[in-house]
Protein backbone atom coordinates (compact mmCIF):
# COMPACT_ATOMS: atom_id res chain seq x y z
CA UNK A 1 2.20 3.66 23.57
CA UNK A 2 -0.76 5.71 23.67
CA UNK A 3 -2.26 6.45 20.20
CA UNK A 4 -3.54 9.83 19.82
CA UNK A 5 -6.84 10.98 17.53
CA UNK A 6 -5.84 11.91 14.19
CA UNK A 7 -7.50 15.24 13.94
CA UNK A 8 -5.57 16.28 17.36
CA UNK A 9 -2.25 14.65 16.31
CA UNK A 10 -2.61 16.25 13.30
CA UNK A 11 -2.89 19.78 14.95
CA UNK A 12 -0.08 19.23 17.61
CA UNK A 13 1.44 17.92 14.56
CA UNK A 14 1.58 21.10 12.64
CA UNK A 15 1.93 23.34 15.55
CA UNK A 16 5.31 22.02 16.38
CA UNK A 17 6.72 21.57 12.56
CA UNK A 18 8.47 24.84 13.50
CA UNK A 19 10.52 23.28 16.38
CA UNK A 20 13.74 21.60 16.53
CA UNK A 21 13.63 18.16 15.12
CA UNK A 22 15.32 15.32 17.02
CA UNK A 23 15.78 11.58 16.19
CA UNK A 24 14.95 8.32 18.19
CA UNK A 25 15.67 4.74 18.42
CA UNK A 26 18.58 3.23 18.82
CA UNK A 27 21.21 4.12 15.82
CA UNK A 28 20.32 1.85 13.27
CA UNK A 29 22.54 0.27 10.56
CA UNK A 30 23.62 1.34 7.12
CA UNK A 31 21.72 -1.23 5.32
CA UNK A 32 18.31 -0.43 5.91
CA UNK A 33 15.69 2.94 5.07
CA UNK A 34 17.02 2.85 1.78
CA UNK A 35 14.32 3.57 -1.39
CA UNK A 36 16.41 2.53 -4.06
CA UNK A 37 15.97 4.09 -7.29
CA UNK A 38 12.78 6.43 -6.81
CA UNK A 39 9.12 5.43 -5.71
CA UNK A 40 7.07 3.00 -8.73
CA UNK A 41 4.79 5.58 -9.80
CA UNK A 42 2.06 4.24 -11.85
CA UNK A 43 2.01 6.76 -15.23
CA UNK A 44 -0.49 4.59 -17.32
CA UNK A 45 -4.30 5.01 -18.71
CA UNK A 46 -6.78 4.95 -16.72
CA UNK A 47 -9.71 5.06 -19.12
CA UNK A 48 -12.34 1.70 -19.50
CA UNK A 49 -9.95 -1.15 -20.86
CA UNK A 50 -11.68 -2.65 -24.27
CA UNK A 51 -10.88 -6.31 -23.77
CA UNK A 52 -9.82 -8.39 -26.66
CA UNK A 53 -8.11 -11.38 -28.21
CA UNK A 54 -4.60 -9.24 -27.98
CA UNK A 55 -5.08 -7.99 -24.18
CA UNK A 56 -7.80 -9.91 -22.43
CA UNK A 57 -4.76 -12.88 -20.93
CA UNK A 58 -2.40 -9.51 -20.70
CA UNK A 59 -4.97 -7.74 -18.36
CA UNK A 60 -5.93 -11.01 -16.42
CA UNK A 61 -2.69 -12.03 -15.54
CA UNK A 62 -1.65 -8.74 -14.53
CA UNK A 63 -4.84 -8.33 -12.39
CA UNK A 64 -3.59 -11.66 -10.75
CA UNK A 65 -0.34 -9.78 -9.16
CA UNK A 66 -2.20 -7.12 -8.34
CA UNK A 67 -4.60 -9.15 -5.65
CA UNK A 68 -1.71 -9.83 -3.38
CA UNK A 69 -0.40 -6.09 -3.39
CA UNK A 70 -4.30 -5.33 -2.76
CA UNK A 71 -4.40 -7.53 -0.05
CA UNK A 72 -1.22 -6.04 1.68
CA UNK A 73 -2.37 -2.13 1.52
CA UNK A 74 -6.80 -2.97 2.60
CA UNK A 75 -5.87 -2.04 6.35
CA UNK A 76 -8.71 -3.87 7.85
CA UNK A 77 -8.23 -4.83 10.69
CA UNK A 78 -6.32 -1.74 12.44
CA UNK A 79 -3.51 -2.58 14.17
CA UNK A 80 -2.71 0.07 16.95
CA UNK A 81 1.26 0.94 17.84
CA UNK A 82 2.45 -0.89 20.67
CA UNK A 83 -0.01 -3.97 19.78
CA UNK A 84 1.53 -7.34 18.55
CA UNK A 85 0.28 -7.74 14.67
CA UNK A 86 -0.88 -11.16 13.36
CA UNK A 87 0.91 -11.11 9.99
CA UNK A 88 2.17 -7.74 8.56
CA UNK A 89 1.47 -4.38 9.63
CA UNK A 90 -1.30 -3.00 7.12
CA UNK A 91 -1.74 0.36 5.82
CA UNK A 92 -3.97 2.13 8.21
CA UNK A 93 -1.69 1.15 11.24
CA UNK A 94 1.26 2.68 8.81
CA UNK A 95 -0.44 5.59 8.71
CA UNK A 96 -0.48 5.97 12.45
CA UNK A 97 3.28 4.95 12.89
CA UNK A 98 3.51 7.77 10.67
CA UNK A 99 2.13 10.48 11.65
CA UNK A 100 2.59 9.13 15.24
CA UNK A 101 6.19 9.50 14.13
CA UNK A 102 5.92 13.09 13.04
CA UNK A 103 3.89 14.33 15.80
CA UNK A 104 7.21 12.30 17.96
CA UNK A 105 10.18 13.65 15.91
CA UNK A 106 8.43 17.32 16.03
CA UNK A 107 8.98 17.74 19.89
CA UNK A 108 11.32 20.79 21.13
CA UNK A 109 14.53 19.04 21.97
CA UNK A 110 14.83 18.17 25.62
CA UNK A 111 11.08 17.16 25.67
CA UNK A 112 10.12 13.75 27.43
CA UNK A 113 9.17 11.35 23.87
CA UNK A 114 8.53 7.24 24.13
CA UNK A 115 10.50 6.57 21.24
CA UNK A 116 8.93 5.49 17.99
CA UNK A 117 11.76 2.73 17.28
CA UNK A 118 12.42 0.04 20.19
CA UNK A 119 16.06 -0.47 18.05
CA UNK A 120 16.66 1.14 14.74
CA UNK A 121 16.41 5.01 14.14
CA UNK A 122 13.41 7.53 12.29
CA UNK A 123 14.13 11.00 11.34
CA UNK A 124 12.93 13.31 9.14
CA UNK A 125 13.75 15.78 6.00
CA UNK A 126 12.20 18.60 4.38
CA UNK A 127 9.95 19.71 6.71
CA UNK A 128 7.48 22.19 6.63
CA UNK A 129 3.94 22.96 8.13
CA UNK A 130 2.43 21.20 4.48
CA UNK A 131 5.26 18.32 3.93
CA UNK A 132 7.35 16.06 6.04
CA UNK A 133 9.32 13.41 4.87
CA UNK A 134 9.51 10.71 7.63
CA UNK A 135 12.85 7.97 7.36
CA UNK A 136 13.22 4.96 8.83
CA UNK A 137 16.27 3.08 9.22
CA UNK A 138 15.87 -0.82 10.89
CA UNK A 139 12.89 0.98 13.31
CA UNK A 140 11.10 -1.99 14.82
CA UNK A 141 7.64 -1.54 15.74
CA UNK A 142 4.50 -3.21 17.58
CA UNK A 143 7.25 -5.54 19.03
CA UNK A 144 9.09 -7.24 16.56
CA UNK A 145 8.31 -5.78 12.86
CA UNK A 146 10.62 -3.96 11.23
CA UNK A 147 10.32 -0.90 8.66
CA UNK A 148 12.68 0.46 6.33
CA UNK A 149 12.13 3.52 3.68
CA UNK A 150 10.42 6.68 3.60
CA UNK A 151 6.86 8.27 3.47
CA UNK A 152 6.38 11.33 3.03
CA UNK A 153 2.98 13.36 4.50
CA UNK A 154 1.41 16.39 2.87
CA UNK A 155 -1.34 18.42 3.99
CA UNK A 156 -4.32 19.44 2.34
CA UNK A 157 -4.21 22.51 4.06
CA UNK A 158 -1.29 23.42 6.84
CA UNK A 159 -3.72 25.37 8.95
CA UNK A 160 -6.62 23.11 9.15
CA UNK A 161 -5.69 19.70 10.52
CA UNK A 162 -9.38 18.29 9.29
CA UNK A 163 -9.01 19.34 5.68
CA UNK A 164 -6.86 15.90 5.13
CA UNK A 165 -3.97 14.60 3.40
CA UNK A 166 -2.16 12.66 1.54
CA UNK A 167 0.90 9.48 2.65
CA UNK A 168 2.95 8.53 0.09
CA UNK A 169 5.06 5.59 0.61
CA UNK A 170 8.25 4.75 -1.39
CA UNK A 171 9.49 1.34 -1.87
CA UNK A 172 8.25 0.91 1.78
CA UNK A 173 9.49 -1.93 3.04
CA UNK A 174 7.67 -4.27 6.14
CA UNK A 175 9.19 -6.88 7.67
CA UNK A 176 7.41 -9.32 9.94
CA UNK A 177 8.98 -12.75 11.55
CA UNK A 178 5.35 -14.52 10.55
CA UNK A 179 5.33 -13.11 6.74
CA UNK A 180 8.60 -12.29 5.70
CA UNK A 181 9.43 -8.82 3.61
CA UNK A 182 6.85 -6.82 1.27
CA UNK A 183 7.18 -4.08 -0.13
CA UNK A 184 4.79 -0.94 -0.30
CA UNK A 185 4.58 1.55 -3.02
CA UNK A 186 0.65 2.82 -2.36
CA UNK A 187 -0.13 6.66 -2.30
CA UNK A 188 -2.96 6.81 0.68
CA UNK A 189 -5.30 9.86 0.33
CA UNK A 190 -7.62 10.66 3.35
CA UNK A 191 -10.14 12.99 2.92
CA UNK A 192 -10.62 14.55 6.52
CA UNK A 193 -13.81 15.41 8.26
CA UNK A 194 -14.43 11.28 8.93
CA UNK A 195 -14.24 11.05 4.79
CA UNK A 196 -12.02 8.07 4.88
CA UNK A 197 -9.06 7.06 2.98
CA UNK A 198 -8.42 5.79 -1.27
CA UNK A 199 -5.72 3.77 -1.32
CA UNK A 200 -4.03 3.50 -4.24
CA UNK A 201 -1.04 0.75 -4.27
CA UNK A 202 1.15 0.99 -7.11
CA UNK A 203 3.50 -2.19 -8.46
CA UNK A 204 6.09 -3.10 -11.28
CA UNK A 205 4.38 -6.53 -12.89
CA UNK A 206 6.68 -9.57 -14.25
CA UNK A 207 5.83 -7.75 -18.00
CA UNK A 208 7.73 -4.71 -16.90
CA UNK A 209 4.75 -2.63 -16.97
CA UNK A 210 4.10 -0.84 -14.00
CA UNK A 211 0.24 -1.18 -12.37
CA UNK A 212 -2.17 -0.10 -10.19
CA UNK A 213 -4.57 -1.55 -7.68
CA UNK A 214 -7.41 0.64 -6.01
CA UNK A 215 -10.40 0.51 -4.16
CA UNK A 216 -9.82 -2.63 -2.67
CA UNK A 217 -11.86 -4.66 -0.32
CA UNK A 218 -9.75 -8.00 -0.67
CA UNK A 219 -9.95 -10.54 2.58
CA UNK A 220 -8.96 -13.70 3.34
CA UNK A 221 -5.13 -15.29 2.68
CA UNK A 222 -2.55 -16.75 0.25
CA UNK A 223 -3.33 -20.31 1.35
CA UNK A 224 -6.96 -20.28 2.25
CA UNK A 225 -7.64 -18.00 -0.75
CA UNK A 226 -8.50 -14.10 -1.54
CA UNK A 227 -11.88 -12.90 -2.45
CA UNK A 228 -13.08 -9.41 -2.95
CA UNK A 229 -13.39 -6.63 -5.35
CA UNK A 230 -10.99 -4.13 -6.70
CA UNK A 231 -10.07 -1.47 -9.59
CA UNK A 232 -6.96 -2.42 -11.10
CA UNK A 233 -5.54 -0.24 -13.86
CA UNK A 234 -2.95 -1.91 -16.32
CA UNK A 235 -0.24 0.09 -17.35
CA UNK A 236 -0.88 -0.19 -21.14
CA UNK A 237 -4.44 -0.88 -21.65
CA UNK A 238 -6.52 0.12 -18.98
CA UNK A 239 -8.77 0.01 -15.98
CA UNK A 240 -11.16 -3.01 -15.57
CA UNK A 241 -13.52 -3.98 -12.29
CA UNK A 242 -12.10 -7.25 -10.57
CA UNK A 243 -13.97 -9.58 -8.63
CA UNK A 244 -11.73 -11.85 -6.87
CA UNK A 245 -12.61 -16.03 -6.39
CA UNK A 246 -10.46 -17.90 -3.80
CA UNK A 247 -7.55 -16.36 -5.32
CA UNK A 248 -4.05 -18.39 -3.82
CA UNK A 249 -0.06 -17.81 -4.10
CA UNK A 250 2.85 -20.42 -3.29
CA UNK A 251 4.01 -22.34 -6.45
CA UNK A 252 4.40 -19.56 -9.15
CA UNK A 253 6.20 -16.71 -7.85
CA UNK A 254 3.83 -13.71 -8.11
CA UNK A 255 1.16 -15.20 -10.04
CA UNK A 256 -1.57 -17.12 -8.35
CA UNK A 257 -1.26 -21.00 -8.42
CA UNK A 258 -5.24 -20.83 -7.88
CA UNK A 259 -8.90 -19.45 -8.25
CA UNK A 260 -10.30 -17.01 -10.57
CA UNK A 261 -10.81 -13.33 -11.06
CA UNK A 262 -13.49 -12.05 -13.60
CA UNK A 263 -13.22 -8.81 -15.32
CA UNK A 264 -15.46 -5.83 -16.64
CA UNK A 265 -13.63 -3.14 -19.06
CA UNK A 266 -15.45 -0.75 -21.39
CA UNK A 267 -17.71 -0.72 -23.85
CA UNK A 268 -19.46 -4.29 -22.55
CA UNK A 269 -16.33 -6.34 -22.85
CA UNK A 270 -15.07 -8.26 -20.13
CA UNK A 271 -13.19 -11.33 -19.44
CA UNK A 272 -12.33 -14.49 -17.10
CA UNK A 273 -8.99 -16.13 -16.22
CA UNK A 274 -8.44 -19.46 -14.40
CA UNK A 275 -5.30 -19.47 -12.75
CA UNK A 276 -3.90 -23.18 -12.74
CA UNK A 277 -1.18 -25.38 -9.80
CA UNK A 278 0.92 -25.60 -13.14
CA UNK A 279 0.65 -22.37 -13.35
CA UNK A 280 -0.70 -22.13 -16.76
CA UNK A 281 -3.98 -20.04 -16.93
CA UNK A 282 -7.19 -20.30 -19.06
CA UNK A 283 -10.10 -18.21 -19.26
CA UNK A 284 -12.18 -15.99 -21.75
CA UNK A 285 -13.04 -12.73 -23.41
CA UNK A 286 -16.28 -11.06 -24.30
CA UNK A 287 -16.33 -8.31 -26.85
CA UNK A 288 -20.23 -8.22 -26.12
CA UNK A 289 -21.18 -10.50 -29.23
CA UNK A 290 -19.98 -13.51 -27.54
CA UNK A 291 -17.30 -15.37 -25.13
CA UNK A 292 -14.11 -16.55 -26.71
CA UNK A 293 -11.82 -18.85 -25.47
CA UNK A 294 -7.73 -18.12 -24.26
């Protein structure tokens, strides 16, 4: 399938909003392109964290789920439709199914369309020349990965297809036969005019607190180890920079069984946590008058 450049899709895009929307795929089954309860919306403060002696193992281990949903939503490298993925699709070839999926489901009825889905179904709701919501249902893609849920694309401006806009996706699910299920809650916000794309991927942690993770530039694996950098605001107390040190997952659910990530809030403070194959964790704080132990 031939992928089309996004300042032309875009246009064609909004040109044919106006026209009769039709589905594709094959049917699809009730038990899929369901969102659940509502997207995880992250609600928190995103002012400088001031680590201390009550936050600074709160923050860390927090910080620790948050490489993992990091490393799921960097995009790099693209992925184009109708290309085999090694491992899970990643965000910027989502975007494309998207709007690759508008531009599709936007055709005048009766008009020759490759389908999106080779099984499964994609349709959309509320449209208009600024917002579509797109809806998959079981829609398998590049070959053999499978999405369920719903994004929804808004324009910066419906009459200028290079002023940008903005993908939200809603308890987005991906499933891949290599990597199993994840799920994407990430609001993707693309400039236009070649500006690029801030990814912002938004998660519930095991405190109940929900998170964010931005800026990313995470690489590597859950065996071999992540590494990288990333903002990452905690729901309670914070934003801190992350710097990420062979980082690995396996042995304790979604905290890391390995590596390190350091930690710079406000006001001079930072912090370090160890995470352990026990999956205790160790590290310390700096209030900027010295390190202290956790």
């Amino acid at each position: 399938m031939q992928l089309f450049n996004v300042a032309s899709l875009l246009k064609v895009f909004l040109l044919s909003l106006t026209l009769t929307l039709i589905g594709c795929g094959g049917g699809g089954s009730s038990g899929g392109g369901e969102t659940g309860d509502g997207p995880t919306t992250f609600s928190g403060s995103t002012a400088p964290a001031d680590i201390n002696a009550d936050n600074a193992q709160e923050i860390g281990e927090a910080a620790g789920e948050s490489v993992e949903k990091a490393s799921a939503s960097t995009g790099l490298p693209s992925a184009p439709i109708g290309v085999r993925v090694s491992g899970p699709v990643k965000i910027d070839a989502l975007n494309d199914i998207i709007l690759e999926t508008g531009q599709q489901l936007s055709m005048p009825t009766g008009a020759e369309v490759e389908g999106v889905c080779s099984s499964g179904s994609a349709s959309t709701s509320g449209a208009s020349t600024s917002r579509i919501e797109v809806n998959y249902n079981d829609c398998v893609v590049s070959g053999s990965v499978t999405i369920d849920g719903s994004a929804v694309i808004e324009f910066n401006d419906a009459n200028d297809p290079n002023a940008g806009f903005t993908i939200t996706y809603n308890d987005f699910t991906v499933t891949d036969p290599e990597s199993g299920t994840q799920t994407i809650n990430a609001v993707v916000v693309c400039s236009g005019g070649g500006g690029g794309c801030t990814i912002n991927s938004d998660f519930v942690g095991e405190d109940g607190v929900t998170h964010r993770v931005s800026d990313a530039s995470i690489t590597g694996d859950e065996i071999s180890g992540y590494n990288g950098t990333a903002t990452f605001f905690h729901g309670t107390h914070g934003s801190v920079s992350i710097t990420v040190s062979n980082v690995t997952y396996g042995s304790c659910g979604s905290l890391p069984d390995g590596g390190t990530i350091s930690f710079d809030g406000g006001n001079g403070t930072s912090g370090t946590i160890n995470f352990n194959g026990d999956c205790s964790v160790t590290g310390t704080f700096s209030d900027g008058s010295g390190s202290v132990s956790f």
